[in-house]
Protein backbone atom coordinates (compact mmCIF):
# COMPACT_ATOMS: atom_id res chain seq x y z
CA UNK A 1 23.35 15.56 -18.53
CA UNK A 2 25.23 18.18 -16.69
CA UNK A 3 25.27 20.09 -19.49
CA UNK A 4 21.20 20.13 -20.43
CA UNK A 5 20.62 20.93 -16.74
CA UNK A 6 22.10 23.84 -17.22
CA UNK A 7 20.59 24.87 -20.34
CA UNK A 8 17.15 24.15 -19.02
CA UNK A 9 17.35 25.76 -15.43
CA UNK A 10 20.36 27.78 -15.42
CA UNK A 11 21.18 28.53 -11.97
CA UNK A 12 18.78 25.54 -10.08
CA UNK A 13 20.65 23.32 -13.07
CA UNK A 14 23.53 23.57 -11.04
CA UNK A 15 22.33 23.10 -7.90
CA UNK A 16 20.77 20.17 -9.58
CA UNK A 17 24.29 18.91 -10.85
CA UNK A 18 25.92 19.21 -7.45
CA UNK A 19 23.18 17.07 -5.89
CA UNK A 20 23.94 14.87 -8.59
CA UNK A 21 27.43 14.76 -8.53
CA UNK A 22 27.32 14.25 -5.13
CA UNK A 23 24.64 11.13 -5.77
CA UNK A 24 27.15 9.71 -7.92
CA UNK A 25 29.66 9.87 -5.13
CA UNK A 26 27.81 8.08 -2.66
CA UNK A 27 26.91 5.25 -4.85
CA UNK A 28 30.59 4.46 -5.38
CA UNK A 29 31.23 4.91 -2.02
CA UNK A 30 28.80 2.43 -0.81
CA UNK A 31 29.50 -0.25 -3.30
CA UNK A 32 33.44 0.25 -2.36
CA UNK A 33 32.56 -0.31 1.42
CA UNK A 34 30.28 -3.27 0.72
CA UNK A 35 33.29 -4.51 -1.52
CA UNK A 36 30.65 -4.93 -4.33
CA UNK A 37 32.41 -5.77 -7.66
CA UNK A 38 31.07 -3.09 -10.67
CA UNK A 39 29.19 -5.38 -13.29
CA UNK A 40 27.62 -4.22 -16.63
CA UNK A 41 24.17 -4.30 -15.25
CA UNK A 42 25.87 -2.37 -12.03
CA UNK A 43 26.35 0.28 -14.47
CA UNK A 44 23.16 0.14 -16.16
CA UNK A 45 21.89 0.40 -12.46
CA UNK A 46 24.35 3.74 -12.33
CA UNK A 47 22.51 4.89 -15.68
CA UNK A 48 18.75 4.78 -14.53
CA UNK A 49 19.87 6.42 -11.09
CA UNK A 50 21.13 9.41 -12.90
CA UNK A 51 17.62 9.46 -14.89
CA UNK A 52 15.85 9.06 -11.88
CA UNK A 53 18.26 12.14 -9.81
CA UNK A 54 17.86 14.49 -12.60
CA UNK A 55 13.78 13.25 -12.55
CA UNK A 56 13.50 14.42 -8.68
CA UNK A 57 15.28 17.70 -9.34
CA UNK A 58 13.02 18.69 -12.67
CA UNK A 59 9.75 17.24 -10.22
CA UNK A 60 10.58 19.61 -7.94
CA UNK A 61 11.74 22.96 -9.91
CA UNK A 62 8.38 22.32 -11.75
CA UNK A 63 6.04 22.01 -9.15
CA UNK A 64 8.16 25.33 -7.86
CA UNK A 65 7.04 26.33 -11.57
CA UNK A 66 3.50 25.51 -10.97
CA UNK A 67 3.25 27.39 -7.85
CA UNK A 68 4.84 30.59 -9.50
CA UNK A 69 2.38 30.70 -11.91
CA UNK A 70 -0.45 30.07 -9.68
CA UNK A 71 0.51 33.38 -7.99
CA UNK A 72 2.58 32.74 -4.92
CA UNK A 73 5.32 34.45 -3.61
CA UNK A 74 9.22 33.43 -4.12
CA UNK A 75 9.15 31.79 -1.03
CA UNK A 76 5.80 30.09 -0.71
CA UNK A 77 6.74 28.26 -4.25
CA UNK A 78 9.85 27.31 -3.03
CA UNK A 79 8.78 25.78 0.06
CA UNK A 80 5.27 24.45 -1.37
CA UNK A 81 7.16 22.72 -4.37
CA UNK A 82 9.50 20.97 -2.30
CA UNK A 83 6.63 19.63 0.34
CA UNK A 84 4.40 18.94 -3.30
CA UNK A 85 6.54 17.12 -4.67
CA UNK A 86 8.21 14.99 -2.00
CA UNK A 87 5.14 12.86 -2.25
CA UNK A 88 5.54 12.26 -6.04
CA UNK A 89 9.73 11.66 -5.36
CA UNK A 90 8.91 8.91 -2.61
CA UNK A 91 6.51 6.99 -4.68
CA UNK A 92 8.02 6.69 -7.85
CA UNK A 93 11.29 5.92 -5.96
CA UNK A 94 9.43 3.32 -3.83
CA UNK A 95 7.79 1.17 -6.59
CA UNK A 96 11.43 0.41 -7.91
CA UNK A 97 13.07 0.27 -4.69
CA UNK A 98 10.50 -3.10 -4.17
CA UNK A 99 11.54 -4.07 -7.50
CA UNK A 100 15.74 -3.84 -6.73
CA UNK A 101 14.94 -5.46 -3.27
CA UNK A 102 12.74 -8.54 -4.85
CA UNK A 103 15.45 -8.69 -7.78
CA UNK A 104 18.32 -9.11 -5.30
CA UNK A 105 16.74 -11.70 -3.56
CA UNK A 106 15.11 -14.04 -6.24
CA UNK A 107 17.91 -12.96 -8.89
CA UNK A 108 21.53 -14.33 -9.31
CA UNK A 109 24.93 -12.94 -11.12
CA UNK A 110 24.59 -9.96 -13.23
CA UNK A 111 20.89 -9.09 -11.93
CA UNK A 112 21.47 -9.15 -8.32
CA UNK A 113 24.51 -6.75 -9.42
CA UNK A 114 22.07 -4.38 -11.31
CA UNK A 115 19.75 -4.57 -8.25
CA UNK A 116 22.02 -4.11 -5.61
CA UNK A 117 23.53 -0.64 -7.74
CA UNK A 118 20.01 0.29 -8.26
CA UNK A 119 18.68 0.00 -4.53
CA UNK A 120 21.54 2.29 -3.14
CA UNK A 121 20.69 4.46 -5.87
CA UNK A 122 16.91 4.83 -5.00
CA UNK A 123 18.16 5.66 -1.31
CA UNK A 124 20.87 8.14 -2.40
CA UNK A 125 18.82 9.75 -5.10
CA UNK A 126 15.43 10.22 -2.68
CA UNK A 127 18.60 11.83 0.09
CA UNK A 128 20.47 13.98 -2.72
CA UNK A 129 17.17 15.17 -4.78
CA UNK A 130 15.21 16.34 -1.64
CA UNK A 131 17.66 17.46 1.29
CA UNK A 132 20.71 18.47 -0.56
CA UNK A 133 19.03 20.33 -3.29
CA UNK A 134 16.20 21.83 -1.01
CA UNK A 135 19.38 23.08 1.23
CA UNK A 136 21.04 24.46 -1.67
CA UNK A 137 18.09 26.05 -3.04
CA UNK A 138 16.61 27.82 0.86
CA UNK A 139 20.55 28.84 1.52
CA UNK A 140 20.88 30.69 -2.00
CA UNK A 141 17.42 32.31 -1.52
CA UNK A 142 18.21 33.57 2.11
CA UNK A 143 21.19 34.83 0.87
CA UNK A 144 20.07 36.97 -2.14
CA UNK A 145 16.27 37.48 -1.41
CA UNK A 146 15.30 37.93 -5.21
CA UNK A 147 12.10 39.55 -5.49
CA UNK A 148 11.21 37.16 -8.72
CA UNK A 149 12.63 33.79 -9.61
CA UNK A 150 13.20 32.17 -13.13
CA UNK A 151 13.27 28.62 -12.38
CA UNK A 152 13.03 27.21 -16.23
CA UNK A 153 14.70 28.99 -18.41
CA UNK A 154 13.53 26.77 -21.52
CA UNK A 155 10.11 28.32 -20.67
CA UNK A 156 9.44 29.81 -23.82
CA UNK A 157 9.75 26.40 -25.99
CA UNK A 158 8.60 24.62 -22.52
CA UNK A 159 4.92 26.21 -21.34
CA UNK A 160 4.10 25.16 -18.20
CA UNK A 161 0.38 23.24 -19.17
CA UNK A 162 0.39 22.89 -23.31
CA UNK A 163 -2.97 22.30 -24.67
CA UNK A 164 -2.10 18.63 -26.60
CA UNK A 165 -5.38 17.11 -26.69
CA UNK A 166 -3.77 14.00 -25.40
CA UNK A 167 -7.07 11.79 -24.99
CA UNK A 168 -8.58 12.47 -28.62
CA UNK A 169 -5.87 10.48 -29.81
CA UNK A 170 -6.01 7.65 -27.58
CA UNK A 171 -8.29 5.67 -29.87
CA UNK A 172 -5.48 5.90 -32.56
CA UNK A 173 -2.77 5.22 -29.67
CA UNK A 174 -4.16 1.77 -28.41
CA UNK A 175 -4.85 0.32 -32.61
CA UNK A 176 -1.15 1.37 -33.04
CA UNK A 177 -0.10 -0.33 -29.80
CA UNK A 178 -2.47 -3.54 -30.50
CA UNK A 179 -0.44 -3.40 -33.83
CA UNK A 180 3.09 -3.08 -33.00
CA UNK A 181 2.23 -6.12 -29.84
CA UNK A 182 1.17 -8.49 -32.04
CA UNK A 183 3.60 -8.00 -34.98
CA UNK A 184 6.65 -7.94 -32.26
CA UNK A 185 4.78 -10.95 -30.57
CA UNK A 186 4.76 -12.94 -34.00
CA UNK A 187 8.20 -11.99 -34.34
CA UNK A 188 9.75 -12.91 -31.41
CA UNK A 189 7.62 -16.83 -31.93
CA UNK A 190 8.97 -16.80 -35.83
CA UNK A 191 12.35 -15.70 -35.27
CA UNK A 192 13.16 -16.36 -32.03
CA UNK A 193 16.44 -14.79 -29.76
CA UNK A 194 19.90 -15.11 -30.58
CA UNK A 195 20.82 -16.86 -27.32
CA UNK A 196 23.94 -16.53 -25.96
CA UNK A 197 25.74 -18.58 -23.98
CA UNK A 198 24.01 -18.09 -20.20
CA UNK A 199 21.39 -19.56 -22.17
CA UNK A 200 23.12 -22.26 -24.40
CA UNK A 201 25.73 -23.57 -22.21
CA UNK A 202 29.98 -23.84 -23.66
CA UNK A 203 33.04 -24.09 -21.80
CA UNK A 204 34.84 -22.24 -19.02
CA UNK A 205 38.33 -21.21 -18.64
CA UNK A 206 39.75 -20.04 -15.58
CA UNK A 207 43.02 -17.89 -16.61
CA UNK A 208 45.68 -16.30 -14.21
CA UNK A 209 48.13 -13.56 -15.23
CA UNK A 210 51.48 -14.18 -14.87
CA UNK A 211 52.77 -10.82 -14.22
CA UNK A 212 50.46 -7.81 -12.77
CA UNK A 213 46.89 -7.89 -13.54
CA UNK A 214 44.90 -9.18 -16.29
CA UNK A 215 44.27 -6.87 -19.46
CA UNK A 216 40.68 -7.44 -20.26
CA UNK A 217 40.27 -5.07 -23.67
CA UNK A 218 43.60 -7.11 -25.01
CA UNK A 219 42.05 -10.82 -24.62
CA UNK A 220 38.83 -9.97 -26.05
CA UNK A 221 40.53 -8.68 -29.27
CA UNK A 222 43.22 -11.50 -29.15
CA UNK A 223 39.93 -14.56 -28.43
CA UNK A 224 37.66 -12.66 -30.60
CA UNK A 225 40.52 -12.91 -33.68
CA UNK A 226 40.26 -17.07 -33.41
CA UNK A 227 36.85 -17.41 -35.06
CA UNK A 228 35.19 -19.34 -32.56
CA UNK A 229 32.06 -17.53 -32.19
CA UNK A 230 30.83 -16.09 -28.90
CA UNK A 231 33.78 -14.98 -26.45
CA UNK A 232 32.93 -13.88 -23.02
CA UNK A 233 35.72 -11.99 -20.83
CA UNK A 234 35.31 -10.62 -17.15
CA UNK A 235 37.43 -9.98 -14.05
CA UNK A 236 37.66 -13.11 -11.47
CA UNK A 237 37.76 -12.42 -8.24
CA UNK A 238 41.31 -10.33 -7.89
CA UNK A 239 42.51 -8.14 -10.80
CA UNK A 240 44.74 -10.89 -11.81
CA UNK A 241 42.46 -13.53 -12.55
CA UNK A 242 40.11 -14.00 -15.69
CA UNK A 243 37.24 -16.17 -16.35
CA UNK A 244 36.84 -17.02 -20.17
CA UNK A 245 33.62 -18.32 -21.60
CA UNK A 246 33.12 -19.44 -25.13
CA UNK A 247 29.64 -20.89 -26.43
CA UNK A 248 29.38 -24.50 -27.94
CA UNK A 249 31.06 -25.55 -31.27
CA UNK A 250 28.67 -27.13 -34.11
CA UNK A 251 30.22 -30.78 -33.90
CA UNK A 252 30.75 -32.81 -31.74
CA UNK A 253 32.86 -32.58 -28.10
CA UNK A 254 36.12 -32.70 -30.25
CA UNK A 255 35.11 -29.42 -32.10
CA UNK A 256 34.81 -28.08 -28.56
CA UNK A 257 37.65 -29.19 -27.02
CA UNK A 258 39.54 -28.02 -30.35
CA UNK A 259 38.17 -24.83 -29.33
CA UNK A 260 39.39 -24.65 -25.86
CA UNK A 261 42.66 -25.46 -27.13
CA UNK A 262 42.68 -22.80 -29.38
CA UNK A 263 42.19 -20.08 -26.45
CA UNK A 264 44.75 -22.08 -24.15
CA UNK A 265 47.36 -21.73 -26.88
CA UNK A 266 46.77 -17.98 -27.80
CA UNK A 267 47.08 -16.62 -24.29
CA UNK A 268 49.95 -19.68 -22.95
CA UNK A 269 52.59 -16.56 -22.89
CA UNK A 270 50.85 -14.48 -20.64
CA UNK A 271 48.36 -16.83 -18.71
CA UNK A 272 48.16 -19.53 -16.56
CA UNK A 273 45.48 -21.72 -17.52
CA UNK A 274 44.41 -22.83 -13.73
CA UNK A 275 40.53 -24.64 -14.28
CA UNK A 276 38.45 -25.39 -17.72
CA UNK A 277 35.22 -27.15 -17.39
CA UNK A 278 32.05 -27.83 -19.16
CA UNK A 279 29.24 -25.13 -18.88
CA UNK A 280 25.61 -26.81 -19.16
CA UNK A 281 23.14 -24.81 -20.88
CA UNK A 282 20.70 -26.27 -18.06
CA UNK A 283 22.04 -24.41 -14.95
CA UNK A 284 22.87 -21.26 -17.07
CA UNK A 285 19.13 -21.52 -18.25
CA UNK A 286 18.38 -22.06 -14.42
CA UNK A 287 20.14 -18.65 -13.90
CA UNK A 288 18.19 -17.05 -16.39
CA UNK A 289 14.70 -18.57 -15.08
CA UNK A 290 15.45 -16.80 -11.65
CA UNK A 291 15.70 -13.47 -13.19
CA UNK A 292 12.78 -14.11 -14.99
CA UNK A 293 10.81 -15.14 -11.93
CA UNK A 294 12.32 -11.94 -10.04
CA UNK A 295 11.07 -9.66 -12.53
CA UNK A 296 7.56 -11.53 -12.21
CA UNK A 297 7.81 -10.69 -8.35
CA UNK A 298 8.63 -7.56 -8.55
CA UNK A 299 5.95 -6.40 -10.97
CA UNK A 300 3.22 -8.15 -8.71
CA UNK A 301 5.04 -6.43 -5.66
CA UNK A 302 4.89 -3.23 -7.64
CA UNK A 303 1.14 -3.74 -8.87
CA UNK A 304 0.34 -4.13 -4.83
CA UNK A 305 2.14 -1.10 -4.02
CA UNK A 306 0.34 0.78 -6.60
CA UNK A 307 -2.93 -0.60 -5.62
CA UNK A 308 -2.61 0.31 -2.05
CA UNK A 309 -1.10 3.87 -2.87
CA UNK A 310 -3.95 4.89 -5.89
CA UNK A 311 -6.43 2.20 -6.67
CA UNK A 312 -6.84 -1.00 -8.46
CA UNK A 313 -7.50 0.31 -11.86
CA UNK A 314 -4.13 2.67 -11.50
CA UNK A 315 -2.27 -1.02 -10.60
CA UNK A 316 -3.78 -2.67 -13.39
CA UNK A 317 -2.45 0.57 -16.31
CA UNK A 318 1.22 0.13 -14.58
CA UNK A 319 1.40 -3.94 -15.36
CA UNK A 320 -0.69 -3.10 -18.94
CA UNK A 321 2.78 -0.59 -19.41
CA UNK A 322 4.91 -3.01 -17.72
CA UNK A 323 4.05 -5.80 -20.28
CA UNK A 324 4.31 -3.99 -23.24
CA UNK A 325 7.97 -2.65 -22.19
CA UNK A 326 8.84 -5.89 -21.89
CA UNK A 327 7.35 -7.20 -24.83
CA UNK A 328 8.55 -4.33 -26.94
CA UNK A 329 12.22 -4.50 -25.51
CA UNK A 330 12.38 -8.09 -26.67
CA UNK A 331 11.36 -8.10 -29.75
CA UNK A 332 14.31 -5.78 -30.67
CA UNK A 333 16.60 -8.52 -29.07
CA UNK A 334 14.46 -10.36 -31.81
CA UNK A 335 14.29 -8.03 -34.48
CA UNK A 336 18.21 -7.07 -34.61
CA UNK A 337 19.27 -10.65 -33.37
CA UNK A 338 21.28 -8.87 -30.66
CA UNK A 339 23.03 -11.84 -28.35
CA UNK A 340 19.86 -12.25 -25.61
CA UNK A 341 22.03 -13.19 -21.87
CA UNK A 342 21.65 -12.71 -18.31
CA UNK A 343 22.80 -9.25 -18.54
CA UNK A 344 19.82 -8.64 -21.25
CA UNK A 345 17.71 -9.59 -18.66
CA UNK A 346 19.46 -6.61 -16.65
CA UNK A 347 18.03 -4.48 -19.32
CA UNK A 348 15.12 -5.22 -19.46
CA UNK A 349 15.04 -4.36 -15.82
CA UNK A 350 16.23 -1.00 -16.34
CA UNK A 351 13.52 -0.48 -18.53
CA UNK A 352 10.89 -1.61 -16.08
CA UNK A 353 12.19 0.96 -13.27
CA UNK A 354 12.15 3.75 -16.00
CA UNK A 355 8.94 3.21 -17.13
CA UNK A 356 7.43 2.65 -13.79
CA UNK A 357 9.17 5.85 -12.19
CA UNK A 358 7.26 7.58 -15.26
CA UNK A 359 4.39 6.03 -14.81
CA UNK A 360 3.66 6.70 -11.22
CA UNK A 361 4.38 10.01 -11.56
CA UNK A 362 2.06 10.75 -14.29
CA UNK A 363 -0.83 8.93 -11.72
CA UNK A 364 -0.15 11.13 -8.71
CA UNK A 365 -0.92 14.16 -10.91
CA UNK A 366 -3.88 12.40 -11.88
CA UNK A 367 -4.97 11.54 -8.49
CA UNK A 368 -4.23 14.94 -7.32
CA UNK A 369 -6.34 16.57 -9.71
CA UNK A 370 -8.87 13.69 -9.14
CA UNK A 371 -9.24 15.29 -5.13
CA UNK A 372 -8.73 18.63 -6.91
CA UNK A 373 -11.19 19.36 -9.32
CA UNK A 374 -15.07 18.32 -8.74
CA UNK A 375 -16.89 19.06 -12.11
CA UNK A 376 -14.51 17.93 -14.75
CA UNK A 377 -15.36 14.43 -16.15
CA UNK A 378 -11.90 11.67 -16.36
CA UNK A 379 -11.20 12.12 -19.78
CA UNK A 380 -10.05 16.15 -19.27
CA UNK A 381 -8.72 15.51 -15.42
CA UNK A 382 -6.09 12.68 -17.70
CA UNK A 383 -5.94 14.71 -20.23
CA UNK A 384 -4.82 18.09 -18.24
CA UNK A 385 -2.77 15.50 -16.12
CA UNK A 386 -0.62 14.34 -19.12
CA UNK A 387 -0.29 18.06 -19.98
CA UNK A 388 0.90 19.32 -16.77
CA UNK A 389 3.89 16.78 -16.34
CA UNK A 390 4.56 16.54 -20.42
CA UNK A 391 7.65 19.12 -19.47
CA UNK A 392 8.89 16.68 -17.03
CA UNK A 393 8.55 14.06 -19.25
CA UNK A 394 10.53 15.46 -21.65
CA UNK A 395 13.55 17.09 -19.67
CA UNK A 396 13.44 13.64 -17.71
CA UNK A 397 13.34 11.42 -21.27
CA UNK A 398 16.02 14.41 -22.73
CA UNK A 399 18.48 13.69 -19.51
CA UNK A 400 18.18 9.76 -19.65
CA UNK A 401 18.86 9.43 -23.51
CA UNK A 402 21.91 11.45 -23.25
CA UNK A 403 22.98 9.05 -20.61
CA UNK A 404 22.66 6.25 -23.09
CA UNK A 405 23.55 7.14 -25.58
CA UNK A 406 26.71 7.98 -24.41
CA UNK A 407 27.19 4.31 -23.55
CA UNK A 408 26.06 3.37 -26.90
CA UNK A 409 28.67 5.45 -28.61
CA UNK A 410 31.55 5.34 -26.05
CA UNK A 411 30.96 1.86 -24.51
CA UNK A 412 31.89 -0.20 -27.60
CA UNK A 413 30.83 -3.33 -29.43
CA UNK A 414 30.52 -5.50 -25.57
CA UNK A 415 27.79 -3.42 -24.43
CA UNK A 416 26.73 -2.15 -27.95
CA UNK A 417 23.42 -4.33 -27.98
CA UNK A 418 22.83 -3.80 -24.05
CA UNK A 419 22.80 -0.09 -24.24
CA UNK A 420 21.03 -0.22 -27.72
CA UNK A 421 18.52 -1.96 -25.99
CA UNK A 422 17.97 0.04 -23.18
CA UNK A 423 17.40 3.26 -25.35
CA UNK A 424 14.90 1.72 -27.38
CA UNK A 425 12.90 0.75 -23.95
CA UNK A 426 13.70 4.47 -22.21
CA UNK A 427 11.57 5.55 -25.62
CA UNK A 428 9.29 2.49 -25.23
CA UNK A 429 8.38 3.13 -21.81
CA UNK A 430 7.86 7.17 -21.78
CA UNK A 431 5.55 6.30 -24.88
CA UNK A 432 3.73 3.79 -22.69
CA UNK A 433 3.24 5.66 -19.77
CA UNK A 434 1.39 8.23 -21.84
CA UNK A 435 -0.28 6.23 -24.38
CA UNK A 436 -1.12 3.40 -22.44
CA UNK A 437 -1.03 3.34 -18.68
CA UNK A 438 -2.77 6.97 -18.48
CA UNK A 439 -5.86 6.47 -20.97
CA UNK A 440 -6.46 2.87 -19.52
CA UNK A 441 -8.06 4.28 -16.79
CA UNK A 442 -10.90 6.02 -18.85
CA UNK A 443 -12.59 2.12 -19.13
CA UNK A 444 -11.31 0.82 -16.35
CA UNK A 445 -13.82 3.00 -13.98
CA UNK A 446 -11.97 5.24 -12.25
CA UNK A 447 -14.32 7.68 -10.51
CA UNK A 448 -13.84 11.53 -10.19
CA UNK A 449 -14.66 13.13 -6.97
CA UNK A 450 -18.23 14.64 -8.43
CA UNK A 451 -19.07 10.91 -9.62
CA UNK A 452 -17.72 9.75 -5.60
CA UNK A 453 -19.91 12.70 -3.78
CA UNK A 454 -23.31 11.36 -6.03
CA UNK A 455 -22.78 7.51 -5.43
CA UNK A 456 -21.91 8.30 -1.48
CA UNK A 457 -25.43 10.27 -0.86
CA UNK A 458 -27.72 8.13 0.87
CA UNK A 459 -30.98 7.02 -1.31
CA UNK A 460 -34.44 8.84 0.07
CA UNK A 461 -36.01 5.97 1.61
CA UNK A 462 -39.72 5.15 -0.30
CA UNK A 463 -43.30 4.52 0.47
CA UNK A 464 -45.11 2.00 -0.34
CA UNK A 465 -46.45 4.05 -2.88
CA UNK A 466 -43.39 4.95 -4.50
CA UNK A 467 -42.91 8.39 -3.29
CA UNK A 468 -39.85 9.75 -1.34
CA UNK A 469 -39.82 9.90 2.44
């Protein structure tokens, strides 16, 4: 990420990197003085900040962009794209803050760790992207006084408003949505999820080391050796201590206490076994239906948000996008029978605060060309809309996938169908966002300001004869 910053924007790249850097920072110092424990979905939390840090920074040295182009000086762009932008930052950051806050609440486990990771990233991110970088930026630019500036140096292969003709295609865009819904939908009912053991239930094993701390990497490979099937292995409370989960045997309860005493004996020489009991599949599933209720929340938190913020129709595209994220993100859970848990759940989330932050920001273009532009009719104010932030979109999409797939190459076969997952939904929800919550609002009634100015004219009163007064 550090890396394509700098290839994109050269010298704001790295004022963009040491706001980042220094985001990064902060989260880990927060979650050390909170003496918060770093989860799987706490990283995936880490992962979507970083999206959404590098997202403020390329929101802000494009609207500086914008006003280059529309023929201000160095230092009106500057200042102008900070103040234009802010607006954009706070809302997109806003709609997932709810979401983090509602998840943390209603959630348990591994989503209350992804939302707790994810709030203090919202709040570092909105402190980092804004006041660090703007300081960075104004102190550079009082220093040197450059008579031009080259914010995007990418420009050439980046324009600043391309010409894709965005809403002639939407016909074709919502058939191949409708499609790909309902074939994922039939899926997912014919196939069904490979559930995994939040979901069926097993057994529990409560381990101590016997000297030192625990080594986690060396009793996954030693359990996952013994053929029993699914083999869960996390941290306990102190580095010493290990909690061991395997899923239910086919047979009956002597198949699964067989398998207990399977991982009892192969870690005896290093371990003390100090608790085993039975894990129902009913209070894991319990676990599971809070998430699930969580996630409901926070949409309907979001789609009020959004409502107040734009208007109903804009609320009503986000939850359209929001559904089919969550739809599509599934159905490759389905599709690949990747193990479906609580911390697939987790991904799913970070899908919905992707999407959303895209989303959001694609609708205050539109609403700001909406108050902008009087004589141009909704389909070209969308289509222009889509146009103008289709750079961000892609530096943004560019920075995020990097991000992941780094963790699907270097984070091994635990988190190999997490992360896989989560890329397919960053691509999921940046297609949404312009295929589907943008050219919703073309039948959904949105009105442009010339449409607003007609409608709010009184009516001539009339005579009894019919004529005007």
């Amino acid at each position: 990420v550090v890396l394509f910053m700098l290839a994109a924007y050269g010298l704001f790249g790295v004022f963009a990197n040491i706001a980042l850097v220094l985001n990064i920072g902060m989260i880990l110092a927060a979650l050390s003085t909170l003496g918060a424990t770093l989860t799987l979905p706490g990283i995936a939390g880490i992962v979507l900040t970083v999206g959404m840090a590098v997202d403020s920074n390329v929101l802000i040295f494009e609207r500086i962009r914008e006003e280059l182009g529309a023929g201000r000086s160095p230092f009106q762009a500057i200042d102008s794209g900070f103040k234009r932008a802010m607006t954009t930052i706070i809302d997109a950051n806003v709609t997932t803050l709810i979401a983090a806050v509602v998840l943390f609440f209603l959630g348990s486990g591994p989503v209350q760790g992804f939302a707790v990771t994810l709030a203090i990233g919202v709040l570092t991110t909105m402190f980092t992207a804004y006041l660090v970088t703007q300081l960075l930026v104004t102190t550079w630019f009082q220093n040197r006084r450059p008579k031009t500036l080259k914010v995007n140096i990418l420009e050439r292969f980046l324009p600043l408003e391309p010409k894709l003709p965005f809403m002639s295609w939407r016909k074709f865009g919502f058939a191949f949505t409708l499609v790909l819904l309902v074939s994922t939908v039939a899926l997912e009912a014919s196939r069904g999820l490979n559930l995994g053991i939040d979901f069926t239930g097993g057994s529990a094993i409560e381990l101590q080391a016997n000297d030192g701390d625990a080594d986690i990497g060396d009793l996954r490979t030693r359990l996952g050796d013994l053929g029993i099937g699914e083999v869960q292995v996390q941290e306990f409370g102190s580095p010493s201590d290990v909690l061991v989960r395997i899923g239910t045997q086919d047979g009956d309860e002597t198949a699964q206490q067989a398998a207990v005493q399977q991982v009892t004996d192969a870690v005896a020489e290093d371990y003390e076994v100090r608790r085993t009991e039975a894990v129902s599949g009913t209070v894991s599933s319990e676990l599971a239906f809070n998430g699930i209720v969580g996630i409901l929340v926070a949409m309907l938190g979001i789609v009020i948000y959004v409502w107040l913020r734009f208007e109903w129709q804009f609320s009503v595209g986000a939850i359209m996008a929001l559904v089919h994220d969550v739809v599509l993100t599934v159905g490759l859970f389905a599709l690949l029978q990747l193990e479906f848990n609580l911390s697939s759940i987790a991904a799913v989330l970070t899908v919905i605060g992707y999407s959303l932050n895209d989303t959001v920001v694609i609708y205050d273009r539109i609403r700001e060309n909406l108050a902008k532009y009087k004589r141009i009719s909704l389909s070209e104010i969308i289509n222009m809309s889509l146009n103008q932030t289709l750079t961000r979109t892609i530096l943004t999409g560019g920075t995020t996938a990097l991000a992941l797939i780094a963790l699907v190459i270097f984070g091994g076969e635990v988190i190999r169908s997490f992360t896989l997952a989560m890329a397919w939904g960053v691509f999921v929800g940046t297609y949404s966002s312009v295929f589907v919550s943008a050219p919703i609002l073309l039948y959904l009634g949105v009105k442009t300001r010339a449409e607003t100015e007609v409608s709010d004219k009184p009516k001539p009163e009339r005579r009894a004869d019919g004529a005007a007064v």
